[in-house]
C-alpha atoms as a PDB file:
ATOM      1  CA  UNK A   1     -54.794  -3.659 -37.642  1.00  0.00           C
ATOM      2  CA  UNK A   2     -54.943  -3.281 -33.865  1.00  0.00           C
ATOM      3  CA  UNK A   3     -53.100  -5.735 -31.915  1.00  0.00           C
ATOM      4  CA  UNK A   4     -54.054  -6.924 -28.776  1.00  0.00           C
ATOM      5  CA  UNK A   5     -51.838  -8.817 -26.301  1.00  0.00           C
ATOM      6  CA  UNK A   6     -52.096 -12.629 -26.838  1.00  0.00           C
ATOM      7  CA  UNK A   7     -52.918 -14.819 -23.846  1.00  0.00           C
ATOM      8  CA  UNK A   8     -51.128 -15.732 -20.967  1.00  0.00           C
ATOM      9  CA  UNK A   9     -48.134 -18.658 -21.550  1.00  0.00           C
ATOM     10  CA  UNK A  10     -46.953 -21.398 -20.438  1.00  0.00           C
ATOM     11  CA  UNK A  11     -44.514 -19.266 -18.616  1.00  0.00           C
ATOM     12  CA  UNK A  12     -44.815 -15.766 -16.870  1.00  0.00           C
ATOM     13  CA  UNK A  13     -43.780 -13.041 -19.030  1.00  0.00           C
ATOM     14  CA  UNK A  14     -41.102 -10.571 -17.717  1.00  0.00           C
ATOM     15  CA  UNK A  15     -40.981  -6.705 -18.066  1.00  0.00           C
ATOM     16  CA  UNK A  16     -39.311  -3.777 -20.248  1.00  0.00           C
ATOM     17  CA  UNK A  17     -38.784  -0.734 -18.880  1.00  0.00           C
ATOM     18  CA  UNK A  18     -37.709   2.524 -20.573  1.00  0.00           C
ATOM     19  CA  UNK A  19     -35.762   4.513 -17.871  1.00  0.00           C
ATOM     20  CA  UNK A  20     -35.018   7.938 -17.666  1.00  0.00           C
ATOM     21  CA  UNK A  21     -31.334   9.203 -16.731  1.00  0.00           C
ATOM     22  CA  UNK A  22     -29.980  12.273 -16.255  1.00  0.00           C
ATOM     23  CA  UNK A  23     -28.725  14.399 -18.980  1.00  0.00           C
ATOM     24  CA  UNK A  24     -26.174  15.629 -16.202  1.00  0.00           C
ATOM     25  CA  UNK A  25     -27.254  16.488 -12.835  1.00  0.00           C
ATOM     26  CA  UNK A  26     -27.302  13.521 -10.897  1.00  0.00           C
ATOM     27  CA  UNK A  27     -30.590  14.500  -8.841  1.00  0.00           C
ATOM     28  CA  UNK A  28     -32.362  14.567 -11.848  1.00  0.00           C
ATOM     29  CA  UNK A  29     -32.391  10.487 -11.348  1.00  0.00           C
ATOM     30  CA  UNK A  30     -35.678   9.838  -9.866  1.00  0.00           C
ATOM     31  CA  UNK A  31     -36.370   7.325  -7.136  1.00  0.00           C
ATOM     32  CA  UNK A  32     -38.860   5.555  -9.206  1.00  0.00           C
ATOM     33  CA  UNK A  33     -36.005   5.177 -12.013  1.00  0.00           C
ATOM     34  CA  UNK A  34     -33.179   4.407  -9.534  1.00  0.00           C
ATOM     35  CA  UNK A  35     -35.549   1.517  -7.857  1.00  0.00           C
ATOM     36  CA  UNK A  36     -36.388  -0.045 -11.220  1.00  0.00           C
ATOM     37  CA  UNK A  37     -32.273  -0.367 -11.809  1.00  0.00           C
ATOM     38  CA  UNK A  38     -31.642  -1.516  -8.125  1.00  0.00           C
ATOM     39  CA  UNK A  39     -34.157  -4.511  -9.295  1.00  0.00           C
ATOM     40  CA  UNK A  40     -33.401  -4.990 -12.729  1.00  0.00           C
ATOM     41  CA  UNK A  41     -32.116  -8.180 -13.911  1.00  0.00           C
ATOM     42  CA  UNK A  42     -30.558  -7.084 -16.937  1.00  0.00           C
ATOM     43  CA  UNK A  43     -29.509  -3.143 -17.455  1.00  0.00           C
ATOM     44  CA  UNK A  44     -29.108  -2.905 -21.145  1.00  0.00           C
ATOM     45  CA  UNK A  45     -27.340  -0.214 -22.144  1.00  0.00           C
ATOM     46  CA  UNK A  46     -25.927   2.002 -24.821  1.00  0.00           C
ATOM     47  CA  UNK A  47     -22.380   1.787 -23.041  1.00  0.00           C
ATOM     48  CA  UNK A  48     -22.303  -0.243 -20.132  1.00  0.00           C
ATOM     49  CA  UNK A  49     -19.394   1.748 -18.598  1.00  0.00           C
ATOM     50  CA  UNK A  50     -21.320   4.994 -18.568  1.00  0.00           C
ATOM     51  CA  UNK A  51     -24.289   2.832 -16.807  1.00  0.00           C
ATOM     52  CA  UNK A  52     -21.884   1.822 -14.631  1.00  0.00           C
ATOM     53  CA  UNK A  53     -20.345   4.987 -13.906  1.00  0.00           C
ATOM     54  CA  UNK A  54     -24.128   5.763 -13.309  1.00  0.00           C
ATOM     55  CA  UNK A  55     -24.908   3.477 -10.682  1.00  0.00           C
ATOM     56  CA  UNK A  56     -21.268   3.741  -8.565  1.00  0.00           C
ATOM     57  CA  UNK A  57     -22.090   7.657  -8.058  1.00  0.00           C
ATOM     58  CA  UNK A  58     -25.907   7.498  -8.086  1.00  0.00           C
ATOM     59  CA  UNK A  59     -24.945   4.141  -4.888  1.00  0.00           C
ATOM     60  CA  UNK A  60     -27.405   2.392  -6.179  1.00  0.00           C
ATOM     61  CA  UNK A  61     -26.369  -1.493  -5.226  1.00  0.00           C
ATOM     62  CA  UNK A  62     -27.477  -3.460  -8.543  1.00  0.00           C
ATOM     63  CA  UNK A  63     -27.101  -7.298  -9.136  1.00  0.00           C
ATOM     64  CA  UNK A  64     -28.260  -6.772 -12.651  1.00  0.00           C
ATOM     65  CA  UNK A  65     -26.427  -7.642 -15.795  1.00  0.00           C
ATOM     66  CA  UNK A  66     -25.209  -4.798 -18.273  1.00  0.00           C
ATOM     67  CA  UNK A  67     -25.608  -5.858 -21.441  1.00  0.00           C
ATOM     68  CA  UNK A  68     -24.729  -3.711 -24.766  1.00  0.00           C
ATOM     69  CA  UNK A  69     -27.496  -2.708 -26.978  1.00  0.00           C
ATOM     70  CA  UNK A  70     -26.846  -0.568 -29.010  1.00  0.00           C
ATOM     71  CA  UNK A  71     -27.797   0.123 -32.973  1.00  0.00           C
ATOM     72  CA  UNK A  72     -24.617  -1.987 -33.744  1.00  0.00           C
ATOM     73  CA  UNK A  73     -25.603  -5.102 -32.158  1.00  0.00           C
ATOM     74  CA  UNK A  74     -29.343  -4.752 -31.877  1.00  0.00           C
ATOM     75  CA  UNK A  75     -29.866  -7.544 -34.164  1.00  0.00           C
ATOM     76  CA  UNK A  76     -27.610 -10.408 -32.525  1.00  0.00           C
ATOM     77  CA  UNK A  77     -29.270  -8.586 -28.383  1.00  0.00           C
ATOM     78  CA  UNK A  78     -32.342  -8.145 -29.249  1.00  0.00           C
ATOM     79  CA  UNK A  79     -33.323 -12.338 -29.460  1.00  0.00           C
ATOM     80  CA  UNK A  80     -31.537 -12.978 -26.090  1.00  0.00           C
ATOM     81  CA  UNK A  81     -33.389  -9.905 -24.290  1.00  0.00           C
ATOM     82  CA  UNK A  82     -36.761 -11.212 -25.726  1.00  0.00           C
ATOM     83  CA  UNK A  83     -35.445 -14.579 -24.089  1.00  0.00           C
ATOM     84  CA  UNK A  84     -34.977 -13.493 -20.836  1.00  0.00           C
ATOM     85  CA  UNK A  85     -38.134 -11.138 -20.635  1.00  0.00           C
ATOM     86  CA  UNK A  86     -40.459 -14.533 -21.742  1.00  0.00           C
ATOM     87  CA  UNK A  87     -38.432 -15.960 -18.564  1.00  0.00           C
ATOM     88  CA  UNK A  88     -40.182 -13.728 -16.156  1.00  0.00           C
ATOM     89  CA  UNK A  89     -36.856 -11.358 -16.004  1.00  0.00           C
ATOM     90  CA  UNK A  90     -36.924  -7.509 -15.904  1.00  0.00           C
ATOM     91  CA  UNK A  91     -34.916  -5.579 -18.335  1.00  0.00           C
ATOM     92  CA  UNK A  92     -34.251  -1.763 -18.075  1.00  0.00           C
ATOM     93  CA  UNK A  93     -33.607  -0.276 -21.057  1.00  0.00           C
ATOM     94  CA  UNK A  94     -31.021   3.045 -20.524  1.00  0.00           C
ATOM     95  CA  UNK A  95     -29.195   5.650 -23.167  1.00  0.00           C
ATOM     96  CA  UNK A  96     -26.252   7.292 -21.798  1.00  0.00           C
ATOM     97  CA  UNK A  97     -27.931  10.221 -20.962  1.00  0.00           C
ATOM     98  CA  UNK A  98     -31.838  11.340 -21.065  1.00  0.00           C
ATOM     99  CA  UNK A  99     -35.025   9.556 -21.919  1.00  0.00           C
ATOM    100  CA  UNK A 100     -34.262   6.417 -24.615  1.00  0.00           C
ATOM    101  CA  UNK A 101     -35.080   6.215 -28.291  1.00  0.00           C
ATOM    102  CA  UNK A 102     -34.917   9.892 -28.566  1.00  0.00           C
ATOM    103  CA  UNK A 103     -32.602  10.045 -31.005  1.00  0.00           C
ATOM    104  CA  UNK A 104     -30.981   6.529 -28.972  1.00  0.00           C
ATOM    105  CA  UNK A 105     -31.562   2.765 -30.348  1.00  0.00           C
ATOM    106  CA  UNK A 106     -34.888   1.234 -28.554  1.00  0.00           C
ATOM    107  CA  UNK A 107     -37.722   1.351 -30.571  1.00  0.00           C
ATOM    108  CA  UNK A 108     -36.959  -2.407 -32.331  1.00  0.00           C
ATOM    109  CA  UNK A 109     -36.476  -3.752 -29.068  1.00  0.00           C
ATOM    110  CA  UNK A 110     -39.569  -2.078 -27.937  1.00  0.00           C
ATOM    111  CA  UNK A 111     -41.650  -2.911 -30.810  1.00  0.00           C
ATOM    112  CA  UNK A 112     -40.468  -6.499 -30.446  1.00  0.00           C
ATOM    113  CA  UNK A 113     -41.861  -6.692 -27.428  1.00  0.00           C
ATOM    114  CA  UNK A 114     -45.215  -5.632 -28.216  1.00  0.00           C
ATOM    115  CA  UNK A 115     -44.826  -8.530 -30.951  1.00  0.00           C
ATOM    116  CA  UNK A 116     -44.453 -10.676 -27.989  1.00  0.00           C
ATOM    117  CA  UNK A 117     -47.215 -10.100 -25.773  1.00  0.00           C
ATOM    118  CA  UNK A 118     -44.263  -8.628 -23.468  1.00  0.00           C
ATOM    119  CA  UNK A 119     -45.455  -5.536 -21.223  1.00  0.00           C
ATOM    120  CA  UNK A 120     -43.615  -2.697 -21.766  1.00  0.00           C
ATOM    121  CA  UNK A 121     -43.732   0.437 -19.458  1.00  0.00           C
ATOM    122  CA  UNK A 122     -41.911   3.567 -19.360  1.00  0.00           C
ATOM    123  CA  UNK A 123     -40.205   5.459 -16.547  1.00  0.00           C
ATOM    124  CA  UNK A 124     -40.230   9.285 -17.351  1.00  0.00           C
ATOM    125  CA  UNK A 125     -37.863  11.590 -16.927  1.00  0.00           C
ATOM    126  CA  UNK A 126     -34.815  14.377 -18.478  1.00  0.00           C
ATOM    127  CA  UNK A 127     -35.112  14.503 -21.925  1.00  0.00           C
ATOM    128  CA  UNK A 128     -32.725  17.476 -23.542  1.00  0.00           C
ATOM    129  CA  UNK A 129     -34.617  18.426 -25.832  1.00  0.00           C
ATOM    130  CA  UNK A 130     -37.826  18.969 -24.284  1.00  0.00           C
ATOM    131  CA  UNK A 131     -35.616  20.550 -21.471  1.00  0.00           C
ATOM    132  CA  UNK A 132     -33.948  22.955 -24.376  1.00  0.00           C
ATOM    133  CA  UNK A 133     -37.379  24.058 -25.519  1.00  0.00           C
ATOM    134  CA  UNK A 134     -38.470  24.413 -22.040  1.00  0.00           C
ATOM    135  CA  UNK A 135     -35.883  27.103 -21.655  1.00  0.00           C
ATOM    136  CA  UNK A 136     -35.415  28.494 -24.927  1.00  0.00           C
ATOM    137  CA  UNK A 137     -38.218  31.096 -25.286  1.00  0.00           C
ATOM    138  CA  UNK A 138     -39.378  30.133 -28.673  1.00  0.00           C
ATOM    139  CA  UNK A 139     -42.907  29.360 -29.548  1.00  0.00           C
ATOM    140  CA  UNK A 140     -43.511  26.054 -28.188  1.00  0.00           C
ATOM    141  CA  UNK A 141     -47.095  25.135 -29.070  1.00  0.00           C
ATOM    142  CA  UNK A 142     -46.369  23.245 -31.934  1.00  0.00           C
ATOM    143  CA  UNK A 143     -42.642  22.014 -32.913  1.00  0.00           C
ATOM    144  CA  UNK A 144     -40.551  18.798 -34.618  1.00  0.00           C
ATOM    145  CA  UNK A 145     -37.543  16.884 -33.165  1.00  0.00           C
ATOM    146  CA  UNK A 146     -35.274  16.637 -36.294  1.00  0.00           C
ATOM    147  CA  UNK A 147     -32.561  14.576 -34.543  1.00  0.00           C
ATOM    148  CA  UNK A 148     -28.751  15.029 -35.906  1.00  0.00           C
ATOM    149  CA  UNK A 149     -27.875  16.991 -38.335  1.00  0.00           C
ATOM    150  CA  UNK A 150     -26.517  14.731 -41.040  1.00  0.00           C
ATOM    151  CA  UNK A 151     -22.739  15.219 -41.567  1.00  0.00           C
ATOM    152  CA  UNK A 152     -23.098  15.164 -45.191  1.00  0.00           C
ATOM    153  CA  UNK A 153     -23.735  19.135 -46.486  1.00  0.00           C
ATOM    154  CA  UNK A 154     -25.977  17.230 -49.462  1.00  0.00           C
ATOM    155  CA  UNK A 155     -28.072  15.429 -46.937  1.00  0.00           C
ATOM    156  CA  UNK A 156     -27.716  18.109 -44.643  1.00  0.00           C
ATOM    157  CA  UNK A 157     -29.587  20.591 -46.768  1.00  0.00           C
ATOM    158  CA  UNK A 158     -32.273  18.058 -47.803  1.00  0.00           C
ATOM    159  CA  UNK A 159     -33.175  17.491 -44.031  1.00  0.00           C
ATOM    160  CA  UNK A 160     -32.917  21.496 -43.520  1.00  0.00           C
ATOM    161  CA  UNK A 161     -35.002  21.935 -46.512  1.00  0.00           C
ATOM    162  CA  UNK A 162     -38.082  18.929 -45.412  1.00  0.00           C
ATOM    163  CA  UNK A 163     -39.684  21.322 -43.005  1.00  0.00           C
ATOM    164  CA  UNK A 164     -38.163  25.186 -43.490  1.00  0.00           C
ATOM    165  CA  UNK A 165     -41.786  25.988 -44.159  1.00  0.00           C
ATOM    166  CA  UNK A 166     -43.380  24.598 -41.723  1.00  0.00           C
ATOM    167  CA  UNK A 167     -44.439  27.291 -38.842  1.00  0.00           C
ATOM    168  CA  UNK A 168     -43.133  25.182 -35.760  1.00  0.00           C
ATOM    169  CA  UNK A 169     -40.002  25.394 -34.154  1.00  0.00           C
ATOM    170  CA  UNK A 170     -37.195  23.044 -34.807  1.00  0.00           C
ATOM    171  CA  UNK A 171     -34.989  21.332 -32.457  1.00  0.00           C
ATOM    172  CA  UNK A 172     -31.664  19.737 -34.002  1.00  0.00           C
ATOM    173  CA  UNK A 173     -28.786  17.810 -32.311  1.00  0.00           C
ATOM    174  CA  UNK A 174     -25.557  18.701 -33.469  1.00  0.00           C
ATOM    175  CA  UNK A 175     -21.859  18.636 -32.149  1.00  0.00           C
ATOM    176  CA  UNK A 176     -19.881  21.521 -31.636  1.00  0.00           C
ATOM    177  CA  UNK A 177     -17.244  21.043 -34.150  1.00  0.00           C
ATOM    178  CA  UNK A 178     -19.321  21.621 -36.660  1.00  0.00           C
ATOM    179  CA  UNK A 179     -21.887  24.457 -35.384  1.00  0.00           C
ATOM    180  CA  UNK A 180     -20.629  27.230 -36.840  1.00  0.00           C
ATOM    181  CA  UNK A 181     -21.126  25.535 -40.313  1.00  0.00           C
ATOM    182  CA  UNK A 182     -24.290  24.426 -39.721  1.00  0.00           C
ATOM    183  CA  UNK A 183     -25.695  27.647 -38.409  1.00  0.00           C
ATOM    184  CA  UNK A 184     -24.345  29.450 -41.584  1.00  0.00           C
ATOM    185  CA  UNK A 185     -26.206  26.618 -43.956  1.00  0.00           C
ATOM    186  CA  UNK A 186     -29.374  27.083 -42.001  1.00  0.00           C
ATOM    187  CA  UNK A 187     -28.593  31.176 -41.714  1.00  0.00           C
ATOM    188  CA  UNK A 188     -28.637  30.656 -46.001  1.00  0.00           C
ATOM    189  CA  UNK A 189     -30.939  28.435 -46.249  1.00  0.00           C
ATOM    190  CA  UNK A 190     -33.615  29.548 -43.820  1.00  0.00           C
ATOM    191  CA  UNK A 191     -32.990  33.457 -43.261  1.00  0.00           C
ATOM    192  CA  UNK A 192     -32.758  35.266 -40.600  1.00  0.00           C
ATOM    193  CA  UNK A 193     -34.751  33.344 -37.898  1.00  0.00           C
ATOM    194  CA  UNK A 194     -34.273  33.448 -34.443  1.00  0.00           C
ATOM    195  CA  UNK A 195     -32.464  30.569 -32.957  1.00  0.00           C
ATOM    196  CA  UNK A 196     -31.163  29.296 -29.418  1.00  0.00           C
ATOM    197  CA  UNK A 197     -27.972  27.178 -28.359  1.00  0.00           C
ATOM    198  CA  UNK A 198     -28.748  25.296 -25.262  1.00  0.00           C
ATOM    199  CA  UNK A 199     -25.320  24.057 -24.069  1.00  0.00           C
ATOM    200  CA  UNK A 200     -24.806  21.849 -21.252  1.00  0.00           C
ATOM    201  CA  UNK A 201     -28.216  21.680 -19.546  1.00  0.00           C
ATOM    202  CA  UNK A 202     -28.275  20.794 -15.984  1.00  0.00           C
ATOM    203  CA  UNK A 203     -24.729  21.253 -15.590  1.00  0.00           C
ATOM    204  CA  UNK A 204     -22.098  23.782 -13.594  1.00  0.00           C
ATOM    205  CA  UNK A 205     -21.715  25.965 -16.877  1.00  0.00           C
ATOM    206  CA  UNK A 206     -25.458  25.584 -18.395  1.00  0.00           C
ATOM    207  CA  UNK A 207     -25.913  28.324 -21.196  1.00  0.00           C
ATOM    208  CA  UNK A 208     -28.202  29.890 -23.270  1.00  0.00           C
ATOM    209  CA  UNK A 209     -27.006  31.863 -26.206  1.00  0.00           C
ATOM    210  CA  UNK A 210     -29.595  33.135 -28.655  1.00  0.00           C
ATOM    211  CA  UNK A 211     -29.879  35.483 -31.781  1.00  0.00           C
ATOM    212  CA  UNK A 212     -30.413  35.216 -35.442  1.00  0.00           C
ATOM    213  CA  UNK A 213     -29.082  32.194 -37.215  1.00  0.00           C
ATOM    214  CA  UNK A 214     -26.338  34.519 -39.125  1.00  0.00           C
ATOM    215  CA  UNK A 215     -25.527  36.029 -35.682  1.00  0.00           C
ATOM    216  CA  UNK A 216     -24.794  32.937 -34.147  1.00  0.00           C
ATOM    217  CA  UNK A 217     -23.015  31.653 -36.633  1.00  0.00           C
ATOM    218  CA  UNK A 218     -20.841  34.691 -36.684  1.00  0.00           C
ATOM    219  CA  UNK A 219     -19.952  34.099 -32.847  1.00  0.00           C
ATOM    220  CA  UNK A 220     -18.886  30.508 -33.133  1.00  0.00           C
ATOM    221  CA  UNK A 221     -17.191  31.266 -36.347  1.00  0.00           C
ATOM    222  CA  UNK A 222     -14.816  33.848 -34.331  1.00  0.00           C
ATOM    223  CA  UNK A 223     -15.025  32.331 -30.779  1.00  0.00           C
ATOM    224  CA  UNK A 224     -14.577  28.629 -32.048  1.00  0.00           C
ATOM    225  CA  UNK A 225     -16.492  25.367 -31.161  1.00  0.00           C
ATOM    226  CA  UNK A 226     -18.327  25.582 -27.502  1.00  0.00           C
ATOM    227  CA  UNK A 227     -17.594  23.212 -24.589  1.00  0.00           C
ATOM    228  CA  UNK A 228     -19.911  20.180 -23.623  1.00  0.00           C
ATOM    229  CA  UNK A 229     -23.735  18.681 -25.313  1.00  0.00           C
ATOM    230  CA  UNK A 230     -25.803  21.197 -26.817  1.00  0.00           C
ATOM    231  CA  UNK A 231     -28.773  21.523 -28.324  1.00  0.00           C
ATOM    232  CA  UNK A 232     -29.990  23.663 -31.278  1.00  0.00           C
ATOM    233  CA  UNK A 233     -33.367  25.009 -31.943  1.00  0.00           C
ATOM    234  CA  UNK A 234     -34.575  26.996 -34.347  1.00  0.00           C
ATOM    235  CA  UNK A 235     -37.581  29.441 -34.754  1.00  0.00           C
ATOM    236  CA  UNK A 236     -40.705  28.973 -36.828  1.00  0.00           C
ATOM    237  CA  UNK A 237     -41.051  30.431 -40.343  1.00  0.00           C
ATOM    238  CA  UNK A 238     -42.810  34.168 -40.030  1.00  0.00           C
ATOM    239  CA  UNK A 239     -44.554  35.883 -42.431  1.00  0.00           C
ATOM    240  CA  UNK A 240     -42.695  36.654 -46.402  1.00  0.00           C
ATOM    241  CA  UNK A 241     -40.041  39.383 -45.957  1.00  0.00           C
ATOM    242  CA  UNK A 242     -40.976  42.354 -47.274  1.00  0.00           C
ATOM    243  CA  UNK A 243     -39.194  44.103 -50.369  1.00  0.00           C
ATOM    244  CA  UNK A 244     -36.519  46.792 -49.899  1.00  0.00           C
ATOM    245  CA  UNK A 245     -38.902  49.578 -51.058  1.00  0.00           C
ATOM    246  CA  UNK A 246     -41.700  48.462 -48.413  1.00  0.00           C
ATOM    247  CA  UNK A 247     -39.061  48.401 -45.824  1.00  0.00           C
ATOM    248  CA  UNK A 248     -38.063  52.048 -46.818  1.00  0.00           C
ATOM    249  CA  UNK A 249     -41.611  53.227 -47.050  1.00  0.00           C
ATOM    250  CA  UNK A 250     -42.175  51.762 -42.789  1.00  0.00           C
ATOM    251  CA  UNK A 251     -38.816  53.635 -42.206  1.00  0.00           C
ATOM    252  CA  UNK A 252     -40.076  56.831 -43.406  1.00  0.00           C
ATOM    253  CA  UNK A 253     -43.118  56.427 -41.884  1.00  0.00           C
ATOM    254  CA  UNK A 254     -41.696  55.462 -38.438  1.00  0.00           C
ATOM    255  CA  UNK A 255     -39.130  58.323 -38.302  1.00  0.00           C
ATOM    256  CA  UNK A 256     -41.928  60.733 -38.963  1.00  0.00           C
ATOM    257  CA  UNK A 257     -42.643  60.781 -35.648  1.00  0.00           C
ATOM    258  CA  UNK A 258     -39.977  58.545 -33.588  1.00  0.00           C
ATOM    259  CA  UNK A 259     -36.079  58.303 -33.000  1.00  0.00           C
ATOM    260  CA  UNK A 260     -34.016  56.682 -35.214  1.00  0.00           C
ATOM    261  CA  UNK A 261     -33.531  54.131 -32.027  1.00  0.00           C
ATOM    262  CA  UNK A 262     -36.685  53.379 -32.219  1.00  0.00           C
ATOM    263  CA  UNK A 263     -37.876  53.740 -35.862  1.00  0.00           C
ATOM    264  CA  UNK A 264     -35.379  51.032 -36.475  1.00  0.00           C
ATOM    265  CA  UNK A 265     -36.827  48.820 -32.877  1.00  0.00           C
ATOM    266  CA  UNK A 266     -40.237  48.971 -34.620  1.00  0.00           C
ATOM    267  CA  UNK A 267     -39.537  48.130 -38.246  1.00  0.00           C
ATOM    268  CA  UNK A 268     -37.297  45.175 -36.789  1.00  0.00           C
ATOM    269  CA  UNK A 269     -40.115  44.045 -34.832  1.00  0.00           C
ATOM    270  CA  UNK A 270     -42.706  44.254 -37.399  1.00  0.00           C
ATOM    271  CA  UNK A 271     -40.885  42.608 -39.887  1.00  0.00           C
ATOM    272  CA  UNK A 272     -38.695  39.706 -37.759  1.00  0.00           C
ATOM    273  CA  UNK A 273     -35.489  41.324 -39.064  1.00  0.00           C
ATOM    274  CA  UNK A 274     -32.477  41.596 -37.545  1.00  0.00           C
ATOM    275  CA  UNK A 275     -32.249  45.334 -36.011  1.00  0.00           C
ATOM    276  CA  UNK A 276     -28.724  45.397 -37.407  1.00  0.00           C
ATOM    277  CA  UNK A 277     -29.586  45.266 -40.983  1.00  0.00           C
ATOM    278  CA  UNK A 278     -32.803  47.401 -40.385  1.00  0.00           C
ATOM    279  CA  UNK A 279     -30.140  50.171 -38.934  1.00  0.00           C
ATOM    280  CA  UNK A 280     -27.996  50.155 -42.020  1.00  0.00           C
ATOM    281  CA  UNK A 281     -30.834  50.664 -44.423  1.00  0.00           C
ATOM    282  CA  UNK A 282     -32.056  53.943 -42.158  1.00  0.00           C
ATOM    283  CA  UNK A 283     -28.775  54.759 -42.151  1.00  0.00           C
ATOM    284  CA  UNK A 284     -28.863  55.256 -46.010  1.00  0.00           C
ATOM    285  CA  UNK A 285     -32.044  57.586 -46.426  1.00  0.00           C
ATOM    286  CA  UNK A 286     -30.342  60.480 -45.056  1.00  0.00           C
ATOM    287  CA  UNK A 287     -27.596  60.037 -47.706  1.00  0.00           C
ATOM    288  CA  UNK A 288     -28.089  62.553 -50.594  1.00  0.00           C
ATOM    289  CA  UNK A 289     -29.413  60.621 -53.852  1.00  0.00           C
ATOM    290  CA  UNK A 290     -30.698  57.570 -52.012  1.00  0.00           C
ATOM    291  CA  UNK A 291     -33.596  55.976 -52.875  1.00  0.00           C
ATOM    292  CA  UNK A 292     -35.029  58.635 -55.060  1.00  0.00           C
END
């Protein structure tokens, strides 16, 4: 059913805004966002000392309250935030970093309000994993936020599993520790798709690392956990690998006129393989009594 504000009250209904902070670089803050803090009258926040933090180095001069909301005690907030927004007050609603409800608590204070007849509004701005995608150089026309990766392996596979077939590009939260695990289960259970770690965005030591799921895993396996937030996305399904005797039958076609270099570039390229294993079968057709 559509719902349509109700009419005006006996008193004069406040406003919630949904403000975007920065994922790190402070001059991501915009002046729009940084006004609608300065004139809050309640900041509610994931962590109020982060949003404090926020405020001391962004100088913005705030009488506001900072309240906690946070999925924890969203059900004992969210009745005294409705109370001061049918009061006339403004509340800004911040996450500790980025653009809230994306993957932060929100969207049952937010829907709340639209209960209410309260106006909600939203002040745009970082969001890390539109800001990962941006950078990542994976197909970007169609793709799904999947949120954390469960820490359960049983629930972790089942989320995996929901959209492996799906030909859009995935984009996962997960925290270092346990990366390297992660990209092995998705390395099994997806294949060898090309995927991108987009570490510490904005930031002094902002990285990009990308490769094959199995790759990837390999290097965090042997280098150990990385530094800082990151961000994981992962490549769309391609087409059905092909067998081992149609991937001989392109090598012997290739090298019948190119390199070995580049037999193996164009067979990787044709099929979404990773060059390395490509190389290994070549390697083997020279090898007296090899595939007939």
């Amino acid at each position: 059913m559509i719902q349509q504000r109700p009419p005006e009250k006996s008193y004069k209904a406040g406003l919630l805004k949904i403000v975007a902070t920065p994922v790190g670089n402070l001059g991501d803050l915009s002046p729009r966002a940084a006004d609608a803090l300065a004139k809050a009258d309640i900041i509610a926040c994931e962590d109020t000392r982060q949003t404090r933090k926020l405020l001391q180095l962004c100088q913005i001069d705030s009488r506001a309250r900072l309240l906690a909301y946070h999925d924890h005690n969203g059900a004992q907030m969210r009745p005294k935030l409705l109370t001061a927004l049918q009061r006339g007050q403004q509340v800004a609603l911040v996450s500790d970093a980025g653009t809230p409800l994306i993957s932060d608590p929100g969207y049952k204070l937010v829907a709340a309000c639209h209960e209410a007849g309260i106006a909600v509004t939203s002040l745009p701005g970082p969001a890390a994993p539109i800001l990962a995608l941006s950078m990542a150089g994976l197909p970007s026309d169609r793709f799904v936020f999947q949120g954390f990766v469960p820490d359960q392996t049983g629930r972790a596979k089942s989320r995996i599993a929901e959209t492996a077939d799906w030909p859009v590009t995935q984009i996962w939260f997960e925290s270092p520790r346990r990366l390297a695990a992660t990209l092995r289960l998705m390395a099994e259970m997806l294949g060898p798709r090309e995927a991108v770690i987009a570490r510490e965005l904005t930031k002094l030591h902002e990285e990009l690392h990308r490769g094959t799921l199995s790759d990837l895993a390999d290097h965090y396996e042997a280098s150990g956990p990385p530094k800082g937030e990151l961000v994981l996305l992962v490549g769309p399904t391609g087409p059905a690998r092909p067998a081992k005797a149609e991937l001989i039958a392109m090598l012997k076609k290739a090298r019948t006129t190119e390199s070995l270099k580049d037999s193996v570039a164009a067979v990787a390229e044709a099929t979404g393989i990773a060059r390395r294993e490509i190389y290994q079968l070549a390697l083997t057709l020279d090898q007296p009594g090899e595939h007939g």
